[in-house]
Every structure is written in C-alpha cells, then in structure tokens.
C-alpha atoms as a PDB file:
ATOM      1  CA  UNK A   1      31.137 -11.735  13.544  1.00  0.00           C
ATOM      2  CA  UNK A   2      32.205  -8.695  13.922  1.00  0.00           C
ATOM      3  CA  UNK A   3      33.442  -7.930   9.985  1.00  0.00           C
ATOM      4  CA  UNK A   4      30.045  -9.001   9.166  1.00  0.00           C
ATOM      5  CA  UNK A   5      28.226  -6.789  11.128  1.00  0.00           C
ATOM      6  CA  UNK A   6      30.540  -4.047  10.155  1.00  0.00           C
ATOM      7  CA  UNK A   7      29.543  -4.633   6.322  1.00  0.00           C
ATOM      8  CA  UNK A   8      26.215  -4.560   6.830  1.00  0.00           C
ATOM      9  CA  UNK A   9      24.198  -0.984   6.016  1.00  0.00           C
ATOM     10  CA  UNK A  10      20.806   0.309   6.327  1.00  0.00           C
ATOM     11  CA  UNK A  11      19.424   1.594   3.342  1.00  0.00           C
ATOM     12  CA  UNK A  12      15.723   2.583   5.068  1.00  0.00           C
ATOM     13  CA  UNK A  13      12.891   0.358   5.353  1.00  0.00           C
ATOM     14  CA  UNK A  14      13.590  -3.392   4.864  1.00  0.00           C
ATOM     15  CA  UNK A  15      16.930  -2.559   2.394  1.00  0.00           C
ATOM     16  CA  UNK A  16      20.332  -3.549   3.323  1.00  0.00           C
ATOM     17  CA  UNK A  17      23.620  -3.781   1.597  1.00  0.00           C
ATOM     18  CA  UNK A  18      26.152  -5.735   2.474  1.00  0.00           C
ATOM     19  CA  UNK A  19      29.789  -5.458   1.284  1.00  0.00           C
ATOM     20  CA  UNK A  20      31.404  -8.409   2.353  1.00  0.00           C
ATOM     21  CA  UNK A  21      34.604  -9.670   0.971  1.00  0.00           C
ATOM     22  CA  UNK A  22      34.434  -7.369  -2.681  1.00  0.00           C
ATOM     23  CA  UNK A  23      30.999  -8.415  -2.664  1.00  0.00           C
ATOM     24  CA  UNK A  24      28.003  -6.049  -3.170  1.00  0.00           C
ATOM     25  CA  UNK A  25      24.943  -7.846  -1.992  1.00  0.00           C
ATOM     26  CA  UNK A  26      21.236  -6.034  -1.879  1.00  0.00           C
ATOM     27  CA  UNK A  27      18.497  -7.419   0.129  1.00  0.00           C
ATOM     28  CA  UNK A  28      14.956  -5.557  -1.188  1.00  0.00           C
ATOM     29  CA  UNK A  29      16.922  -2.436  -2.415  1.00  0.00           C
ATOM     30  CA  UNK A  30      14.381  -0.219  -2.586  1.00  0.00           C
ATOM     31  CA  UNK A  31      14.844   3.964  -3.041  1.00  0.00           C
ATOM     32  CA  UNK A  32      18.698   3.198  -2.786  1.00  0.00           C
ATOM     33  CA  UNK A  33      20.837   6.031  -2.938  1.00  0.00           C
ATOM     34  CA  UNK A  34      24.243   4.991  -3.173  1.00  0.00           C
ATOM     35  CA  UNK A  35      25.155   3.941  -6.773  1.00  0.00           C
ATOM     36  CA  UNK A  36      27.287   0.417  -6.059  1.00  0.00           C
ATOM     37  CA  UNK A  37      26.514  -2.205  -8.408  1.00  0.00           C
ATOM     38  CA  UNK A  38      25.285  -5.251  -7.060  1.00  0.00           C
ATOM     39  CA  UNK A  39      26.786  -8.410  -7.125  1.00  0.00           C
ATOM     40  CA  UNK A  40      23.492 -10.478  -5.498  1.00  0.00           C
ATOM     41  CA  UNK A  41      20.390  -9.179  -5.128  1.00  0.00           C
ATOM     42  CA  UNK A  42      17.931 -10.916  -2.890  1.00  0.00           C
ATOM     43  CA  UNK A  43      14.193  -9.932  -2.921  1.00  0.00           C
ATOM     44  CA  UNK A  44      11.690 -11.511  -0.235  1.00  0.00           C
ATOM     45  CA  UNK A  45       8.369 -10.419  -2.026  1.00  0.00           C
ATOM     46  CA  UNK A  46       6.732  -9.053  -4.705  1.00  0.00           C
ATOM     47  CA  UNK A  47       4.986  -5.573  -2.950  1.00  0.00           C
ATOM     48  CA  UNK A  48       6.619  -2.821  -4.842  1.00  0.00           C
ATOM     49  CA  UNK A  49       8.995  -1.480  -1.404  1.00  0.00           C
ATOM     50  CA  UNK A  50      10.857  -4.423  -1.687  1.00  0.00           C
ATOM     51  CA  UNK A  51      10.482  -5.886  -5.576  1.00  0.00           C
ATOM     52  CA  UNK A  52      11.755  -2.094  -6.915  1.00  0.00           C
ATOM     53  CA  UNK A  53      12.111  -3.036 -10.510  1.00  0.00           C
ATOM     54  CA  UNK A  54      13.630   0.727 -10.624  1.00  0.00           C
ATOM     55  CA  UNK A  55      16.011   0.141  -8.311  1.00  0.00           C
ATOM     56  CA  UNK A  56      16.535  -3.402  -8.935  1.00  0.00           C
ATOM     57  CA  UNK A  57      17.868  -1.746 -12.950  1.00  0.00           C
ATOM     58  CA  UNK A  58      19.858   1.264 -11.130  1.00  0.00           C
ATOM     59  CA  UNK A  59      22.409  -1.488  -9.550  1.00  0.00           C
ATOM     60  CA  UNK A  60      22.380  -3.763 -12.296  1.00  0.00           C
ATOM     61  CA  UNK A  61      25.896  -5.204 -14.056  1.00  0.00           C
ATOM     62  CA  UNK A  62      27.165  -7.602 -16.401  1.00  0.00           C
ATOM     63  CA  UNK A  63      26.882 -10.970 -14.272  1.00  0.00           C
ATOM     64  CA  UNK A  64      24.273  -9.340 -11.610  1.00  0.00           C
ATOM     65  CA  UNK A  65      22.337 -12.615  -9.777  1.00  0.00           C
ATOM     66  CA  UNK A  66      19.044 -11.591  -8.720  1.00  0.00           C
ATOM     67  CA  UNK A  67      17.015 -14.317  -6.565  1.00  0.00           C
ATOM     68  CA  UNK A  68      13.858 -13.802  -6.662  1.00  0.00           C
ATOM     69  CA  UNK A  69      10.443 -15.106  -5.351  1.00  0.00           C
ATOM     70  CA  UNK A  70       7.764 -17.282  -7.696  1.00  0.00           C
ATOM     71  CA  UNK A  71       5.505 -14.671  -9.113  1.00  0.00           C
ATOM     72  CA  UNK A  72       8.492 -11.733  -8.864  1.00  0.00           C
ATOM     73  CA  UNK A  73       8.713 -11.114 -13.092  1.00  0.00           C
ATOM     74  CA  UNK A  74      11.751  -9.435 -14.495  1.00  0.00           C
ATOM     75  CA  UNK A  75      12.258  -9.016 -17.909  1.00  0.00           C
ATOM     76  CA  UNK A  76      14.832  -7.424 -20.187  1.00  0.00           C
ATOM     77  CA  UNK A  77      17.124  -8.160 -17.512  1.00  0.00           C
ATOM     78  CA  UNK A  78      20.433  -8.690 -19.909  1.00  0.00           C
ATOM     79  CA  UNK A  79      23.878 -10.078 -18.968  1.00  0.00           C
ATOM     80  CA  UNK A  80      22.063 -10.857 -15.430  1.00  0.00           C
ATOM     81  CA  UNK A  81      21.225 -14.283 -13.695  1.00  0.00           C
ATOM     82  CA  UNK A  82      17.931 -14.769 -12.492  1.00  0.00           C
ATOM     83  CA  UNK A  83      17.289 -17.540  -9.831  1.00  0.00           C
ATOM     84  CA  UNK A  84      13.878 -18.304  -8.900  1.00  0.00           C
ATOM     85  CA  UNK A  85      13.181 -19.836  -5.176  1.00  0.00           C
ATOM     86  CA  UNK A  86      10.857 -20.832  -2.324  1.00  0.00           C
ATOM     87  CA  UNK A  87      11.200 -21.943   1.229  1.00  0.00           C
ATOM     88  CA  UNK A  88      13.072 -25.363   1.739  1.00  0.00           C
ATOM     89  CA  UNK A  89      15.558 -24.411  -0.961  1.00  0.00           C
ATOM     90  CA  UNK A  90      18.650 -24.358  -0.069  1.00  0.00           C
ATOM     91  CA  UNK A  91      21.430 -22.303  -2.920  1.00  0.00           C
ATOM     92  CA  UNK A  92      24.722 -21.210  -3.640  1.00  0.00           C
ATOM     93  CA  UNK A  93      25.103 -18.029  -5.594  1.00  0.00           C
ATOM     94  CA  UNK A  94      28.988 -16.658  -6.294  1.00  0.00           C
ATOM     95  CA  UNK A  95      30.230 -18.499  -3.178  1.00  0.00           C
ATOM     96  CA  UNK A  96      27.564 -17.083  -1.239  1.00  0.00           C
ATOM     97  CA  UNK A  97      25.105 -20.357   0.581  1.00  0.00           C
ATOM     98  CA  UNK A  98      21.856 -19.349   1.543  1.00  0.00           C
ATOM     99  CA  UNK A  99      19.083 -21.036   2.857  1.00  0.00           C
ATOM    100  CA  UNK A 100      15.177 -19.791   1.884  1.00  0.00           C
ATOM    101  CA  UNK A 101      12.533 -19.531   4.892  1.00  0.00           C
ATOM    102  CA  UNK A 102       9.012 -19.207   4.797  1.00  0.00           C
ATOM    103  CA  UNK A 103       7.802 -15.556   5.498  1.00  0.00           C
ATOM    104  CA  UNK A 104       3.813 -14.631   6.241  1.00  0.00           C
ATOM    105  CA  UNK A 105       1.145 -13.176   8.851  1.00  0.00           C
ATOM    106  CA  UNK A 106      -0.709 -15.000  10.965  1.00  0.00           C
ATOM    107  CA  UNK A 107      -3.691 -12.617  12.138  1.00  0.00           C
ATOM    108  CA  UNK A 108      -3.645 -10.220   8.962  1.00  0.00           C
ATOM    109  CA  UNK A 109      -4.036 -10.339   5.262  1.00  0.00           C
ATOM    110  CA  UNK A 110      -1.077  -8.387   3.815  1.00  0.00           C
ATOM    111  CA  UNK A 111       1.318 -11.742   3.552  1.00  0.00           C
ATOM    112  CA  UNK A 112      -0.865 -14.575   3.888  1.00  0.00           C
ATOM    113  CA  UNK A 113       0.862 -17.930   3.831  1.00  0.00           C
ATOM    114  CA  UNK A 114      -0.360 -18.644   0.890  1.00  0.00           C
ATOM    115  CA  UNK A 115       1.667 -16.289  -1.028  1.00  0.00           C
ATOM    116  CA  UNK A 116       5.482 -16.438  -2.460  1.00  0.00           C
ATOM    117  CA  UNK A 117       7.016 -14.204   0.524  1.00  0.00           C
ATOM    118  CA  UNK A 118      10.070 -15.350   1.756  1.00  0.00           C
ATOM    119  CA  UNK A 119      13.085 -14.682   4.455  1.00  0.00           C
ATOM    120  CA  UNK A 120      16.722 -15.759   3.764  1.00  0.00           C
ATOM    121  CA  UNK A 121      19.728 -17.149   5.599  1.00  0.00           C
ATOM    122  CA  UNK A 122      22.422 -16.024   4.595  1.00  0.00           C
ATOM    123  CA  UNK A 123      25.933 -17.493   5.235  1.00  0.00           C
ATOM    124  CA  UNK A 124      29.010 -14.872   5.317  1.00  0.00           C
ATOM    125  CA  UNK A 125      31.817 -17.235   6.311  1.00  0.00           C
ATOM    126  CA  UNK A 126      30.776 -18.795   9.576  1.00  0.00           C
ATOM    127  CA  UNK A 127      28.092 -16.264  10.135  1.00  0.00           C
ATOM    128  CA  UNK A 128      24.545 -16.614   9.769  1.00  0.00           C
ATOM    129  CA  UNK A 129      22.626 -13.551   8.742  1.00  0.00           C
ATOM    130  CA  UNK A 130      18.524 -14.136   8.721  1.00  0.00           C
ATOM    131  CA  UNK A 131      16.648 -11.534   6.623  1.00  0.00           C
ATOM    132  CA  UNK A 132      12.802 -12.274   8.336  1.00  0.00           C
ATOM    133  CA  UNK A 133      11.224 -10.452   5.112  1.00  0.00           C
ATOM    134  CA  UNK A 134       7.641  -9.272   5.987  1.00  0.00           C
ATOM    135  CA  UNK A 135       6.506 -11.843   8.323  1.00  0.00           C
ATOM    136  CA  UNK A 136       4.843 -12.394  12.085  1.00  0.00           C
ATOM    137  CA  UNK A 137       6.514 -14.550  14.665  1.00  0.00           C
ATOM    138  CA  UNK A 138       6.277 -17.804  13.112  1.00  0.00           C
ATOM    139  CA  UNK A 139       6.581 -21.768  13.858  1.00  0.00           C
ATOM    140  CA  UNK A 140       9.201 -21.934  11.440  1.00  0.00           C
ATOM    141  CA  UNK A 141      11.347 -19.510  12.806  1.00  0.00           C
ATOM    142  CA  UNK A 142      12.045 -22.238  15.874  1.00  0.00           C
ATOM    143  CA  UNK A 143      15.187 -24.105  15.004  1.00  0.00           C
ATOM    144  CA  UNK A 144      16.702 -21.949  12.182  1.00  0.00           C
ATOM    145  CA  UNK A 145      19.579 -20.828  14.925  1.00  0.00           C
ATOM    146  CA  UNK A 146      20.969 -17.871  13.627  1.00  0.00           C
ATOM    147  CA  UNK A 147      23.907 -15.301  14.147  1.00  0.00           C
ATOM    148  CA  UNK A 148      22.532 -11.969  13.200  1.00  0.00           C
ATOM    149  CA  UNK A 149      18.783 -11.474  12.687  1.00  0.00           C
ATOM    150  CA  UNK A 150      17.206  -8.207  10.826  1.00  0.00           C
ATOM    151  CA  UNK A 151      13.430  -8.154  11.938  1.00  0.00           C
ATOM    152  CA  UNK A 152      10.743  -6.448  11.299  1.00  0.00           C
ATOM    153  CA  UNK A 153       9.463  -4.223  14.037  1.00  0.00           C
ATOM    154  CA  UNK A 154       6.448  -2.178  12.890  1.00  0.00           C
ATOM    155  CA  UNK A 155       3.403  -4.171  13.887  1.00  0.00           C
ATOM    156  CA  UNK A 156       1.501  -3.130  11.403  1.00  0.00           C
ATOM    157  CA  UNK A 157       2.262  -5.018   8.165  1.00  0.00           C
ATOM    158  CA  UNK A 158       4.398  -7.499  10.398  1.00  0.00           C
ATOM    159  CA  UNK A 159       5.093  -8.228  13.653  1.00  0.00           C
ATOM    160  CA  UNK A 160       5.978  -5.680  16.473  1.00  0.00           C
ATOM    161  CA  UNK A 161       9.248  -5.230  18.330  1.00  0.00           C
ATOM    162  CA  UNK A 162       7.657  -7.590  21.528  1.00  0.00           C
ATOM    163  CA  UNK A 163       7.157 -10.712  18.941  1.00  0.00           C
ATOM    164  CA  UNK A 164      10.827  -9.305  17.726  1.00  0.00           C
ATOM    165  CA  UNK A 165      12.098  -9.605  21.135  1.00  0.00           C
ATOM    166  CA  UNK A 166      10.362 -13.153  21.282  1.00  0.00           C
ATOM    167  CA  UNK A 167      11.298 -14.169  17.776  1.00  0.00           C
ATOM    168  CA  UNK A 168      15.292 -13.716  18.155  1.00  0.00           C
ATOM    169  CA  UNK A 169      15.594 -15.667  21.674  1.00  0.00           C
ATOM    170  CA  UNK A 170      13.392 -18.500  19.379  1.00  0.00           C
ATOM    171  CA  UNK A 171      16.419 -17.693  16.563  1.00  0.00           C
ATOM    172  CA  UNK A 172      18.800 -18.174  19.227  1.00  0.00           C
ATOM    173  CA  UNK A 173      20.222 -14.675  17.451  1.00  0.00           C
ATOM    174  CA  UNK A 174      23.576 -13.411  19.133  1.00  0.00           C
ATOM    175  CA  UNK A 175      22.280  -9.774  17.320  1.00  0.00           C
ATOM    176  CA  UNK A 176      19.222  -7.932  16.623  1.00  0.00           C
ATOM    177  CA  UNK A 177      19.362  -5.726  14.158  1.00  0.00           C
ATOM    178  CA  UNK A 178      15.700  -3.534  13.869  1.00  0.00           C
ATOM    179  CA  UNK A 179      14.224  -3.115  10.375  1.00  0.00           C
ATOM    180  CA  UNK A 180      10.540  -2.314   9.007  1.00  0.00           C
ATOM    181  CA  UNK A 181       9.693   0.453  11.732  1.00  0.00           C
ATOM    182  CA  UNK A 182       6.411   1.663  12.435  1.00  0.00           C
ATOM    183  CA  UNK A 183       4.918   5.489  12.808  1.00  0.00           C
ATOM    184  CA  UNK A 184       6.995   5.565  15.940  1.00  0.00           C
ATOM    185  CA  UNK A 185      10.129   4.406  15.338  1.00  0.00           C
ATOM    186  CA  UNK A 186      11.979   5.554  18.597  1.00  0.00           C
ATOM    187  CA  UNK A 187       8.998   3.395  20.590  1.00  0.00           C
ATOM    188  CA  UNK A 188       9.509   0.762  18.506  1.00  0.00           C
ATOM    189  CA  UNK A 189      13.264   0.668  19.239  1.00  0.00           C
ATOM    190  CA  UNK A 190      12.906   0.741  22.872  1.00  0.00           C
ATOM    191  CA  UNK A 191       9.947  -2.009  23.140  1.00  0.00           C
ATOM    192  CA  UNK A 192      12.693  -3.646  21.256  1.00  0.00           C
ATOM    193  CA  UNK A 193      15.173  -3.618  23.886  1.00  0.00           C
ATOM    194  CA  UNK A 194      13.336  -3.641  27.126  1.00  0.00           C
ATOM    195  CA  UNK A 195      11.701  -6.924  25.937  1.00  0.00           C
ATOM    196  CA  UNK A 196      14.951  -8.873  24.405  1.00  0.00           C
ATOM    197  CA  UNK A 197      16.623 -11.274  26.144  1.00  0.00           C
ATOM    198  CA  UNK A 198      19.836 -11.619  28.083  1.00  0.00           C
ATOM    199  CA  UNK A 199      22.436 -12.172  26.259  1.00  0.00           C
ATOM    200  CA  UNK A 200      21.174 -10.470  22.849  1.00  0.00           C
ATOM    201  CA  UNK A 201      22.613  -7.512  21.765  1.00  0.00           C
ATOM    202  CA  UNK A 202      20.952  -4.687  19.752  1.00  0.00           C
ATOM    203  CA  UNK A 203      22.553  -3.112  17.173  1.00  0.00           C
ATOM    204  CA  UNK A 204      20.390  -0.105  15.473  1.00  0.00           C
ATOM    205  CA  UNK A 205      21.814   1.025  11.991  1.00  0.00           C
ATOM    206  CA  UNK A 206      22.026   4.381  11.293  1.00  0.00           C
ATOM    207  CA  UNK A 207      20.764   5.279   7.616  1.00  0.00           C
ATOM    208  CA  UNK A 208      22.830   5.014   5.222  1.00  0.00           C
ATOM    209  CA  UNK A 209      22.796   6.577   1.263  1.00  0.00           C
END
C-alpha cells in the first residue's frame, strides 16, 4: 500500500493526482497547477470545483479517458474517450477497475440524492482507493471495505471530520486521507483524528502544484 499512497498528491480542494505505474490519473482536477497530461480523468459531479472544463482541456492528450457523471457535457473533446457512469457500475479504463458509488447529503440541499453525484473505487493493484466525492455519511458507504479513503471534512457542503471519523471505521479504511476542508482547516484536521478509530491511520497531504 505503501507505493500507492506514495503516488497519490493533493492538488487543493477535492483534486488529486495519482501517478501510479506511468499512469497520470486526475480525480476533479480543478485549478491544477502542474502541467502532466492525464491519462484518466475521473469527475464525481457536475458543480464547476470539480467538473473544471478549463482544467479538464489544460491536461488533455491524444487517448485522454474522461469518466464522467450523467448530466457532466463535454464537447469538442477530440482524440479523447468519454465514458459516461452512475452508481452500481462497475468499469475498466486502461487497466485501471473501478467501481462507481452513490454520493449525496442527507440533511442539506447542495447534493441531493436525486442528482448524478458520484464517489469512485478505485483499484491500484491490490489496493482500494475510495474517492467519497461530495457526500454525507451514507448507508451505502457500509460494506464497500476499502484500503485508502479521501473524505470530505468540511461540514458544510458535506459531512464533517466526526461523520469522517465514523464513515472510515464503516469503510473499514486502513487510511484516511482529509480532503474538502472547511474555514478552519487545522480544526477540521484534529476533530479528524481525535475521533478516528484504532487502528486507522491519518495521512494529511501537503499541497501540491
């Protein structure tokens, strides 16, 4: 696990690259600064920090795949592969097998359930990453049994780093990693770890360009 979590970078908010095995892989690139084409970009939902069309074009290639939500348009997207998903699907994308989760707040308006938002499992050998997306601590997270789990922590738009704490002993998560802060972010970090359970480690990225 540990090459994994050594590939994985904090681009602010809830964007990550991973370079894993000559693979670039975006999840909601959004203001990226580094320049590295992307192999696979995944996108959870369709609010503009995480569906950057601008950025989405920066880190475009010949033979980019972009997954992307239902209602997440892209056009004049050349020489790329668009795949379109929602929860229950379960993909493979160059090599790469991912699973798609449900995503969505229970007790506010900004993702209702109703809508296209989505998490993702990703599998990097025989490690599970979960991207959570924009969501609250949900019934659906219980059973997905992941390695390494990057959850939101803000409590604002999603849930805050106590239901994080809660949520990755539900994932069974070996590693938290924090994303989606709030105002306070060094609060946020240490509600994090006071509240998670034994046996989880935290891991807080430093930002990356």
């Amino acid at each position: 696990m540990t090459e994994v979590l050594d590939s994985i970078q904090w681009l602010s908010h809830a964007s990550f690259r991973i370079n894993y095995k000559g693979l670039i892989i975006y999840i909601d690139p959004w203001q990226v600064k580094g320049l590295l084409p992307a192999d696979i970009i995944f996108v959870t939902h369709g609010h503009f920090d995480h569906f950057s069309k601008e950025d989405i074009f920066r880190l475009l290639k010949d033979g980019t795949s972009l997954i992307l939500p239902k209602g997440c348009e892209l056009s004049d997207c050349k020489n790329c592969k668009i795949t379109i998903v929602a929860a229950g699907d379960e993909k493979e994308v160059k090599g790469i097998r991912f699973k798609v989760v449900p995503a969505y707040n229970k007790d506010k308006s900004f993702h209702p359930k109703s809508s296209s938002c989505l998490g993702y499992i990703i599998r990097l050998g025989d490690v599970y990453l979960y991207h959570a997306g924009d969501t609250d601590l949900i019934d659906e997270m219980d059973g997905l049994n992941v390695d390494i789990a990057l959850l939101p922590v803000g409590g604002t738009y999603t849930m805050d780093a106590k239901e994080a704490a809660l949520a990755a002993q539900i994932l069974k998560a070996k590693v938290v990693i924090p994303m989606h802060f709030g105002s306070g972010r060094d609060k946020d970090i240490m509600d994090l770890k006071s509240n998670l359970a034994k046996g989880i480690d935290l891991k807080v990225l430093p930002l990356s360009g």
